[in-house]
C-alpha atoms as a PDB file:
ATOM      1  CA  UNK A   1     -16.585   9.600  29.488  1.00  0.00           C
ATOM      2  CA  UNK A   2     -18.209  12.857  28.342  1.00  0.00           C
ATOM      3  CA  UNK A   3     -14.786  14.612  29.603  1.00  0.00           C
ATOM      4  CA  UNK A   4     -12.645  12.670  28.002  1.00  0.00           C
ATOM      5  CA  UNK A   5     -14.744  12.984  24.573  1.00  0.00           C
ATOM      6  CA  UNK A   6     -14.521  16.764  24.853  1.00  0.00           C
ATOM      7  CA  UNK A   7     -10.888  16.699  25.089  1.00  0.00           C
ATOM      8  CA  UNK A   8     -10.298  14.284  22.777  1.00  0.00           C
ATOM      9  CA  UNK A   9     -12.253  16.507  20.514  1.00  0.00           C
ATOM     10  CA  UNK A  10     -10.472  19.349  21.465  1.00  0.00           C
ATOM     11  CA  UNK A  11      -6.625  17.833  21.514  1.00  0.00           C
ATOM     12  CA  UNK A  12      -7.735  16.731  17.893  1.00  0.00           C
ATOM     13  CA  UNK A  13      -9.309  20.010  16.473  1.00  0.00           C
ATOM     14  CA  UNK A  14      -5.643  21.108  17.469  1.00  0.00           C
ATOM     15  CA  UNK A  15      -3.467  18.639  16.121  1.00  0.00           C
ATOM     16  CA  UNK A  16      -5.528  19.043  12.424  1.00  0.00           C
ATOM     17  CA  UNK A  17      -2.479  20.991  10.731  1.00  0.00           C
ATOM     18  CA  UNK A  18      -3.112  19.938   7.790  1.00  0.00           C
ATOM     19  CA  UNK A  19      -6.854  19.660   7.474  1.00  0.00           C
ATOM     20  CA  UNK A  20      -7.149  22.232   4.788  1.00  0.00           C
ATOM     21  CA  UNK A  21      -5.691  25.142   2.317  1.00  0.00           C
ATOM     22  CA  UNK A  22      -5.932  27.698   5.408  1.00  0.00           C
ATOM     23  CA  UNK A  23      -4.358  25.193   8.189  1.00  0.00           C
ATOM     24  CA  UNK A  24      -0.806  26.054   9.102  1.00  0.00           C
ATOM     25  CA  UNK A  25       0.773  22.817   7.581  1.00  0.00           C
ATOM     26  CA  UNK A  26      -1.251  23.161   4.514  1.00  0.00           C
ATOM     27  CA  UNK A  27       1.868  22.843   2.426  1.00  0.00           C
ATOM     28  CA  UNK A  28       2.726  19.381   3.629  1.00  0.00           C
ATOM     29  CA  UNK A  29      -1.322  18.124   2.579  1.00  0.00           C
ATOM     30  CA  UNK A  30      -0.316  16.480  -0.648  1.00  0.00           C
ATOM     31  CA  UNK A  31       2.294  14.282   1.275  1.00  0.00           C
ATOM     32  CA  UNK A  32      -0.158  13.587   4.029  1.00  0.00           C
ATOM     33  CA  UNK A  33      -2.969  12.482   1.335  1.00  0.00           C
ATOM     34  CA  UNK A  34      -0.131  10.386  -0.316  1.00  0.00           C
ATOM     35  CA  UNK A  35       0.290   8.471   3.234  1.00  0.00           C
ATOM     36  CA  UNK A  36      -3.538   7.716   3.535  1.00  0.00           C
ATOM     37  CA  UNK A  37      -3.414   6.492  -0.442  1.00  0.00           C
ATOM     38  CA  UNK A  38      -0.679   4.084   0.859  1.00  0.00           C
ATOM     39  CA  UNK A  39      -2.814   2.730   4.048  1.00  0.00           C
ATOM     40  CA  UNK A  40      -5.838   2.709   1.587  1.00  0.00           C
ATOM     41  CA  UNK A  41      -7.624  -0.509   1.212  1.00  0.00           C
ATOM     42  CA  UNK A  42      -7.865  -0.876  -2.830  1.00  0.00           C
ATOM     43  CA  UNK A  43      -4.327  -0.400  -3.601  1.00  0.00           C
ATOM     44  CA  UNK A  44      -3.355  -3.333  -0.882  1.00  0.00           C
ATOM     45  CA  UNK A  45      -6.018  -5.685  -2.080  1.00  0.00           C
ATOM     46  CA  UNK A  46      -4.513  -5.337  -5.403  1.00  0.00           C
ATOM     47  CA  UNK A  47      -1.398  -5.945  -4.415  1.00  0.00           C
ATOM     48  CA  UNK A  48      -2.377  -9.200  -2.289  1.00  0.00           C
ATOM     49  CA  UNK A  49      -4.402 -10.676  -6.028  1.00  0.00           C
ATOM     50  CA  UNK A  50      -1.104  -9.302  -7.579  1.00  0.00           C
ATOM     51  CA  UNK A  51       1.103 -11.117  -5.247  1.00  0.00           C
ATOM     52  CA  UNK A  52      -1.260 -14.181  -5.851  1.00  0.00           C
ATOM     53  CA  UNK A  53      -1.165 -14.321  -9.430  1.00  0.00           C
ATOM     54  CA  UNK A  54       2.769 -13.262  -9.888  1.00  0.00           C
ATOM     55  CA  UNK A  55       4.571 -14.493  -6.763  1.00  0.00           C
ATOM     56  CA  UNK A  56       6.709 -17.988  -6.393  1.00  0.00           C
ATOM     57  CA  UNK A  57       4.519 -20.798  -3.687  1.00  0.00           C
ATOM     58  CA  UNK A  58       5.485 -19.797  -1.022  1.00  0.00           C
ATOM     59  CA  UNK A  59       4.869 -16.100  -1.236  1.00  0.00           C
ATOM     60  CA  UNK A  60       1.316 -17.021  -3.037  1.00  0.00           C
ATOM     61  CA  UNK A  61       0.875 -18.484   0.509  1.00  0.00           C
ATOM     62  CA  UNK A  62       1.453 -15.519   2.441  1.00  0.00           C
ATOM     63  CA  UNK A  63      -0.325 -13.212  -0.109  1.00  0.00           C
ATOM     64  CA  UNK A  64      -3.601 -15.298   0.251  1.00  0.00           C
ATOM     65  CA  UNK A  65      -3.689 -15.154   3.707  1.00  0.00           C
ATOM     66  CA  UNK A  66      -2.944 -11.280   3.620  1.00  0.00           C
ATOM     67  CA  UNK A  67      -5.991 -10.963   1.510  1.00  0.00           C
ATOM     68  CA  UNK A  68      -8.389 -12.761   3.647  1.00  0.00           C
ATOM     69  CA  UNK A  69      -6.594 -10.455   6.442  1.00  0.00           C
ATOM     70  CA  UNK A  70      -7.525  -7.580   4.600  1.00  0.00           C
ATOM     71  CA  UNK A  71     -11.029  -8.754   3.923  1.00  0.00           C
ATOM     72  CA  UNK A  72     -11.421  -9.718   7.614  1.00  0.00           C
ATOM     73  CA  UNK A  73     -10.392  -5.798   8.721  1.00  0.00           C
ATOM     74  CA  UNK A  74     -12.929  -4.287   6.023  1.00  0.00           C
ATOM     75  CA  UNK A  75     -15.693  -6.587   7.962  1.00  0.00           C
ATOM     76  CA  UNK A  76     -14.609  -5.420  11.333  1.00  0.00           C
ATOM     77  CA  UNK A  77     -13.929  -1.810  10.651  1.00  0.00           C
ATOM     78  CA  UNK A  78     -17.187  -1.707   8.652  1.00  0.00           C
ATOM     79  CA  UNK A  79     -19.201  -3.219  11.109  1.00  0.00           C
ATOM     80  CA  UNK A  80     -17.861  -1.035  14.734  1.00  0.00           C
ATOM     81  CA  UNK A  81     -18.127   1.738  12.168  1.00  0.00           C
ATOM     82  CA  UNK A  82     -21.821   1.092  11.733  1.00  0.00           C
ATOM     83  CA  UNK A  83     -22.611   0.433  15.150  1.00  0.00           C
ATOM     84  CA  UNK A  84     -20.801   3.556  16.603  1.00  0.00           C
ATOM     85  CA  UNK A  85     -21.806   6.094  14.140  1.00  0.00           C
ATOM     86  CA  UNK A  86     -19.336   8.748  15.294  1.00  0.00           C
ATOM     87  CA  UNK A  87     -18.928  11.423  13.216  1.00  0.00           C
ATOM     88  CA  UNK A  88     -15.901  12.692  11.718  1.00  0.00           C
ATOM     89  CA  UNK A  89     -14.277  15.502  13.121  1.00  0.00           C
ATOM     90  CA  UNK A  90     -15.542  18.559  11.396  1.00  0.00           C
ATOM     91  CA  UNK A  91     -12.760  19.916   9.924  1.00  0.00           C
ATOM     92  CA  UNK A  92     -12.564  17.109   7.520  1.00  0.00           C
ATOM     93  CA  UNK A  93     -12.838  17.684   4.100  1.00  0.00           C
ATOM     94  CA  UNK A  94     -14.606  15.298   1.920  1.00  0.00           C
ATOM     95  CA  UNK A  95     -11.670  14.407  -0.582  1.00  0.00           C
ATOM     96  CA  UNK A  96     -11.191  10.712   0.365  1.00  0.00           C
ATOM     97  CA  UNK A  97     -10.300   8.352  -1.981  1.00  0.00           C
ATOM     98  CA  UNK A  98     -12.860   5.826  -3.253  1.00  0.00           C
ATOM     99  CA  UNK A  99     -14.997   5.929  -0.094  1.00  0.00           C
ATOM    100  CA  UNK A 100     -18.495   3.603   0.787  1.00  0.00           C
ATOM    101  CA  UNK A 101     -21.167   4.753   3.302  1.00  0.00           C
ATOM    102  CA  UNK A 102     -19.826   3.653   6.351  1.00  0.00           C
ATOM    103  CA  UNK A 103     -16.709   6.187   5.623  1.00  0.00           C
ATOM    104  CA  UNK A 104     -18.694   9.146   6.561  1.00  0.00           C
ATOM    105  CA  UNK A 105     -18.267   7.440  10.358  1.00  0.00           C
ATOM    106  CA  UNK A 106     -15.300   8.328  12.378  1.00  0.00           C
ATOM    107  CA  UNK A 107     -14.727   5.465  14.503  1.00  0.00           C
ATOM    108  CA  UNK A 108     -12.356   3.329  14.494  1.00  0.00           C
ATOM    109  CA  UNK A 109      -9.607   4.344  12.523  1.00  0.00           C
ATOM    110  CA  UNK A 110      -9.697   2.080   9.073  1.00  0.00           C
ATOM    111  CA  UNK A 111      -6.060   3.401   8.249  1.00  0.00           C
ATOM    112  CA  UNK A 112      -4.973   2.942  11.417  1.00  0.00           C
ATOM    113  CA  UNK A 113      -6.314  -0.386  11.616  1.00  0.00           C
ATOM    114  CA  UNK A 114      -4.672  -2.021   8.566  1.00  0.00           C
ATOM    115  CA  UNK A 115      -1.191  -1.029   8.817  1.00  0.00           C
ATOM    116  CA  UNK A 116      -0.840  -1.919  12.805  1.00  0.00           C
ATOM    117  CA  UNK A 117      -2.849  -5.176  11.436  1.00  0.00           C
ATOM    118  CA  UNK A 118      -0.193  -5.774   8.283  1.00  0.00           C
ATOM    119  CA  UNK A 119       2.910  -4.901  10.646  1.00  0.00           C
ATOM    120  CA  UNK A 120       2.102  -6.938  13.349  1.00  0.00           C
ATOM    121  CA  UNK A 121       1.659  -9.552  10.903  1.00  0.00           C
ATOM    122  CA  UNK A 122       5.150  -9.034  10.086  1.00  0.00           C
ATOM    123  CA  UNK A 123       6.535  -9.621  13.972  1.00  0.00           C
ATOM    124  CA  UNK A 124       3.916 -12.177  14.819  1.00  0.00           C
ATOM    125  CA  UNK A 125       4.501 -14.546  11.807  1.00  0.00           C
ATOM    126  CA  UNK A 126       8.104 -15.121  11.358  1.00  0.00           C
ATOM    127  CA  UNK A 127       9.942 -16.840   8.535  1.00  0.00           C
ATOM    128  CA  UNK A 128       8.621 -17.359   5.078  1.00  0.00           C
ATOM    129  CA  UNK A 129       6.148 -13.591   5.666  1.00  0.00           C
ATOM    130  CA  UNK A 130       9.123 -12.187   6.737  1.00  0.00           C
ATOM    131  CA  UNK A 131      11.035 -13.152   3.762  1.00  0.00           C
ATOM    132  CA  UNK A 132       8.350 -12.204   1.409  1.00  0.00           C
ATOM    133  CA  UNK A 133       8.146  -8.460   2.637  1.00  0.00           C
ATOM    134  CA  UNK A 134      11.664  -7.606   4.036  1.00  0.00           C
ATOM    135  CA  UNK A 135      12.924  -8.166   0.345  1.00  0.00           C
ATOM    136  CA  UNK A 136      11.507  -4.978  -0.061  1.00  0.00           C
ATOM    137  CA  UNK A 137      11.848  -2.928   3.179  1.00  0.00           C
ATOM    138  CA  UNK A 138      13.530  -2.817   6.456  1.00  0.00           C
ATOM    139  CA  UNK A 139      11.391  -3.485   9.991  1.00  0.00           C
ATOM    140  CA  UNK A 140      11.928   0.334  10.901  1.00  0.00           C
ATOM    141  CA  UNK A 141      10.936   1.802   7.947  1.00  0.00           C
ATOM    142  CA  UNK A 142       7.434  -0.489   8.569  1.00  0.00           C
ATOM    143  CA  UNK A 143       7.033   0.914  11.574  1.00  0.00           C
ATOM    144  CA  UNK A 144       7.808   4.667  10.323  1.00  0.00           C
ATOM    145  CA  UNK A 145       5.214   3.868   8.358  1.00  0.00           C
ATOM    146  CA  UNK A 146       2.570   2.738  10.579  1.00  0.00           C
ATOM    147  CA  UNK A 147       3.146   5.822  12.823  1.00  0.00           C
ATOM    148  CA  UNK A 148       3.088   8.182   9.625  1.00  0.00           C
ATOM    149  CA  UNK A 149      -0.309   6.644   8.361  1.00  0.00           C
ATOM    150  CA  UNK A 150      -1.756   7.024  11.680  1.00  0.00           C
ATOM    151  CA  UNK A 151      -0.690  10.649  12.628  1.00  0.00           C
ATOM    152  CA  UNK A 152      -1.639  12.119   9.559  1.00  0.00           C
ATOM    153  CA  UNK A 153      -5.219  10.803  10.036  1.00  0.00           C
ATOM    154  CA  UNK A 154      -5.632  13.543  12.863  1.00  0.00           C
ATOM    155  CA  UNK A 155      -3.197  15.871  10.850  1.00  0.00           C
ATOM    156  CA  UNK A 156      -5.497  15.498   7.714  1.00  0.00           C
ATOM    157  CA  UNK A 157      -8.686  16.186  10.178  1.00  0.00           C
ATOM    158  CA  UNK A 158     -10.103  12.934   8.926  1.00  0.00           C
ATOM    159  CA  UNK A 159     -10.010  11.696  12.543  1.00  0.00           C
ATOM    160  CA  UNK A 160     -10.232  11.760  16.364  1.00  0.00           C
ATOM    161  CA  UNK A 161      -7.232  11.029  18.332  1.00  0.00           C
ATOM    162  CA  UNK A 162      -9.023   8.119  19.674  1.00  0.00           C
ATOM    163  CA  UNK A 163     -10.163   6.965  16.776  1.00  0.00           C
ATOM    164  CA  UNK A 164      -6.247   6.215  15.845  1.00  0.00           C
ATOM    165  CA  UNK A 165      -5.315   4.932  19.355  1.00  0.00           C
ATOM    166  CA  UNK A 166      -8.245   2.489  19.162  1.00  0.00           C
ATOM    167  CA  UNK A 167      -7.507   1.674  15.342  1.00  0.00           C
ATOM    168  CA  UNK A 168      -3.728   0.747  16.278  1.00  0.00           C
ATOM    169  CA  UNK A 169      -4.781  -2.179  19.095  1.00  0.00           C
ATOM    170  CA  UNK A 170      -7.687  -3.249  16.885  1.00  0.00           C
ATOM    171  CA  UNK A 171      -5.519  -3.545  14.364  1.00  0.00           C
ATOM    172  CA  UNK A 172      -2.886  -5.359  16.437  1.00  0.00           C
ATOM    173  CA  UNK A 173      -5.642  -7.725  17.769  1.00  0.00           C
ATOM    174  CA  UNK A 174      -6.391  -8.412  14.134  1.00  0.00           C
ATOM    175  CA  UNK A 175      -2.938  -9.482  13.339  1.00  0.00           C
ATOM    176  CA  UNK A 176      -3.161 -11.911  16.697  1.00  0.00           C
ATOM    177  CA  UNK A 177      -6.142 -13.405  15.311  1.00  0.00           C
ATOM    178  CA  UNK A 178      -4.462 -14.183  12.091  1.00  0.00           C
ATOM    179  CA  UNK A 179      -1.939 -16.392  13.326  1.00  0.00           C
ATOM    180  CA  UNK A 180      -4.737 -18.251  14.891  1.00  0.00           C
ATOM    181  CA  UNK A 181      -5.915 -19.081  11.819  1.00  0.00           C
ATOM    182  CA  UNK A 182      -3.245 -18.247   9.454  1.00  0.00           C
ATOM    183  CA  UNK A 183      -4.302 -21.108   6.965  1.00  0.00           C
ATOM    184  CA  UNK A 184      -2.274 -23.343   5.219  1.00  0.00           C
ATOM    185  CA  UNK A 185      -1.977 -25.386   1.692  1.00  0.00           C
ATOM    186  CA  UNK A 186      -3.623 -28.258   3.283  1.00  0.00           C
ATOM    187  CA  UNK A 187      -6.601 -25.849   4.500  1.00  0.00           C
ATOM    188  CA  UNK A 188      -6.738 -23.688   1.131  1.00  0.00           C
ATOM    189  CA  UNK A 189      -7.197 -26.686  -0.722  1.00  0.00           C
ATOM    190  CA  UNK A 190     -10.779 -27.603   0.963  1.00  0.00           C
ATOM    191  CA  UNK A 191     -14.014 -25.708   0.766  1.00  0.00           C
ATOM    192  CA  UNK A 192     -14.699 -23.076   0.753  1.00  0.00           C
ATOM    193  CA  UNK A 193     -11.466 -21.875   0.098  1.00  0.00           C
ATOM    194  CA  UNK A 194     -10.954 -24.190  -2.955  1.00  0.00           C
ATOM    195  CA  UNK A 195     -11.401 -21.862  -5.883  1.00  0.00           C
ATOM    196  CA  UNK A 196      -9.330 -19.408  -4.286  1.00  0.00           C
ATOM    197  CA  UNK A 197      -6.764 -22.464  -4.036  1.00  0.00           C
ATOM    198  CA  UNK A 198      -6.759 -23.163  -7.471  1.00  0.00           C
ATOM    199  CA  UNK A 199      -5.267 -19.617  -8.267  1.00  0.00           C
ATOM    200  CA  UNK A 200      -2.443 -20.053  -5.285  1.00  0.00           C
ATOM    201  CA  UNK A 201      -1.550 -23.525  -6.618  1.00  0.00           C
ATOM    202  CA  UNK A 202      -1.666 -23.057 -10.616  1.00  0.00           C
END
């Protein structure tokens, strides 16, 4: 275990191109930090009370359960986070957007974790969540995506290569545990999820 820390260290001091003004891919930074804005928390939790308030029933369905999703990864992420207390690789910068304590860790991935989560979704839940997001984009370009987000989180410095890798399945595992308990109208309308109903079913 030691070994493989060190050279996980090591393979990700390397691949930190983009880490800062003197790295060698410091031109391509501002795209990078656009990428980790995009697999940011706060923008997609506005989007999911956006998609809520503004979308037809059906997509108010998916939307709600893609919050609670969300919410579920900040507990998880949060929590291994606390309990693992790795620090970040130490050529990141601190320039994060709108970051809490538990941020200053390094493991797992919380990038990487939400967009393998929100993907997976995608693949795992057929039908009406496919509709609701492939109006928009194509299943490629989603998983372009994913891979970008993830990358640049050891391009940016911000992360360990493991930190990624592990991010990506416990992101995936999230997803599997959603359509476990992917909840319906029937189960949004009873406590405790009944005020959150009454927004889905104005």
């Amino acid at each position: 275990m030691a070994r493989l820390l060190v050279w996980d260290e090591a393979l990700s001091s390397r691949m930190a191109v983009c880490a800062d003004q003197t790295a060698p891919w410091a031109a391509a930074r501002p795209l990078l930090k656009a990428l980790e804005l995009s697999g940011h928390g706060i923008p997609w939790l506005f989007g999911a009370f956006l998609g809520i308030l503004q979308g037809d029933a059906e997509s108010r369905i998916v939307w709600g359960n893609v919050l609670l999703a969300l919410l579920l990864d900040l507990i998880v992420v949060g929590t291994v986070k606390a309990l693992v207390r790795r620090p970040r690789p130490s050529r990141n910068q601190p320039d994060m957007f709108a970051t809490i304590s538990v941020d200053c860790y390094s493991f797992p991935s919380g990038h990487s974790t939400r967009v393998a989560m929100l993907a997976s979704i995608l693949f795992l839940l057929p039908g009406a969540v496919t509709e609701v997001f492939f109006l928009y984009v194509s299943s490629v370009t989603v998983w372009v995506w994913v891979f970008s987000v993830a990358i640049s989180r050891v391009f940016l410095g911000r992360h360990h290569v493991s930190d990624v890798l592990c991010g990506l399945a416990i992101g995936y595992g999230q997803a599997y545990v959603m359509t476990i308990l992917w909840l319906q109208p029937e189960v949004l309308k009873r406590w405790p999820f009944v005020l959150f109903w009454s927004y889905i079913d104005e």
